[in-house]
Protein backbone atom coordinates (compact mmCIF):
# COMPACT_ATOMS: atom_id res chain seq x y z
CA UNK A 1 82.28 125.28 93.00
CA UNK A 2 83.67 124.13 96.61
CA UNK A 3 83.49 126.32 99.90
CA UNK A 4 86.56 125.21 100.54
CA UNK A 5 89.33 123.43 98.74
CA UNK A 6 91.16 120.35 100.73
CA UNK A 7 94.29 121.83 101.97
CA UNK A 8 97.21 119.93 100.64
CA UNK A 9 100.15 118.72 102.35
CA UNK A 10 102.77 121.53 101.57
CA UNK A 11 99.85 124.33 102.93
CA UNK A 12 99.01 122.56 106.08
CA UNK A 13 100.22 123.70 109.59
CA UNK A 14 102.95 122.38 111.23
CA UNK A 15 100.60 120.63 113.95
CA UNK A 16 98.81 118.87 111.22
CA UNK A 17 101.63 117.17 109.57
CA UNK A 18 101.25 114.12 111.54
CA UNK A 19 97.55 113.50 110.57
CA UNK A 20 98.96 114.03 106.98
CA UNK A 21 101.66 111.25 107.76
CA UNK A 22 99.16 108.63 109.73
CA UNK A 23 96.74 109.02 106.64
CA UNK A 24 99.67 107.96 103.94
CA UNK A 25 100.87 105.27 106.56
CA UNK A 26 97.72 103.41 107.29
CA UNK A 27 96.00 104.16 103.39
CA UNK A 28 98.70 105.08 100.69
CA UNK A 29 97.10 108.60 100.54
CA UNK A 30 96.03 111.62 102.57
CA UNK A 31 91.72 110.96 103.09
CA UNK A 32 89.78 113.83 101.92
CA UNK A 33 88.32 114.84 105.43
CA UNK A 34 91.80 115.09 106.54
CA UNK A 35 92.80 118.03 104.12
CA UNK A 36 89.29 119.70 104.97
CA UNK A 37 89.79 119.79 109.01
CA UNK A 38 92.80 121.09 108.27
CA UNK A 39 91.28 124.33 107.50
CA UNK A 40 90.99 124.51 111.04
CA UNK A 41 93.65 122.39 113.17
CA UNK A 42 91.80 122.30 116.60
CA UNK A 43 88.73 120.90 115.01
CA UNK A 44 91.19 118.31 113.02
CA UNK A 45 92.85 117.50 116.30
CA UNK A 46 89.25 116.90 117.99
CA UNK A 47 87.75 114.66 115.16
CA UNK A 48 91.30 112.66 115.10
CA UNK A 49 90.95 112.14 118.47
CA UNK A 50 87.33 110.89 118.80
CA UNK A 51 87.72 108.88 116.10
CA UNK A 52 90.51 106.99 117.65
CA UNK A 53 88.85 106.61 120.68
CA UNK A 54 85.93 105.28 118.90
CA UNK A 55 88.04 102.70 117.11
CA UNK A 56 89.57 101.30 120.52
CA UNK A 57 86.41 101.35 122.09
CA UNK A 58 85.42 97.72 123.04
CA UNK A 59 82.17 98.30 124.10
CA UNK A 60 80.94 97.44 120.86
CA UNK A 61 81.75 94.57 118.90
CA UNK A 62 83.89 95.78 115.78
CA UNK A 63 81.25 94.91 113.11
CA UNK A 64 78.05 96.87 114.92
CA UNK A 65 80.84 99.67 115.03
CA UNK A 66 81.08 99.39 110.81
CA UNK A 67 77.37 99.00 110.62
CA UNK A 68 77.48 102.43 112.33
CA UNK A 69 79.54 104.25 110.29
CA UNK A 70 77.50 102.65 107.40
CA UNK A 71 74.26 104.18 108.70
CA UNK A 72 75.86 107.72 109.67
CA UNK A 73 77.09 107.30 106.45
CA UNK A 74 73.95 106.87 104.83
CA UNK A 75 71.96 109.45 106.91
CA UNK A 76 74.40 111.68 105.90
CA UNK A 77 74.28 111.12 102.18
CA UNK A 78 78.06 109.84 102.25
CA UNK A 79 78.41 107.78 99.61
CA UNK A 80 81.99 106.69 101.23
């Protein structure tokens, strides 16, 4: 049994919405870690964030950055 139960669109705070509406815009669904950092809508803001930031970063060439997430991925035991 869960922790905690992914925190569907018609429970989430107001302030959250707009993650809720990027995620169906850019993938045809809500992700998974969206509903779960919105158990706590700072920390959803702060992960949103960085993960933007990462994605515009051009420090890195784009496929090193998907290698990345692959590995973190991996060490993590993320089968995503």
């Amino acid at each position: 049994m869960p922790r905690l139960r992914p925190i569907e669109r018609a429970q989430a705070a107001a302030e959250a919405q707009p993650y809720y509406d990027r995620d169906v815009g850019l993938y045809g669904v809500v992700l998974n870690n969206t509903k779960m950092y919105a158990h706590n809508v700072p920390v959803l803001l702060a992960v949103k964030e960085f993960v933007a930031r990462f994605s515009e970063a051009t420090t890195l060439p784009t496929d090193l950055k998907a290698l990345l997430r692959v590995r973190v991925a991996l060490l993590n035991g993320c089968p995503f």
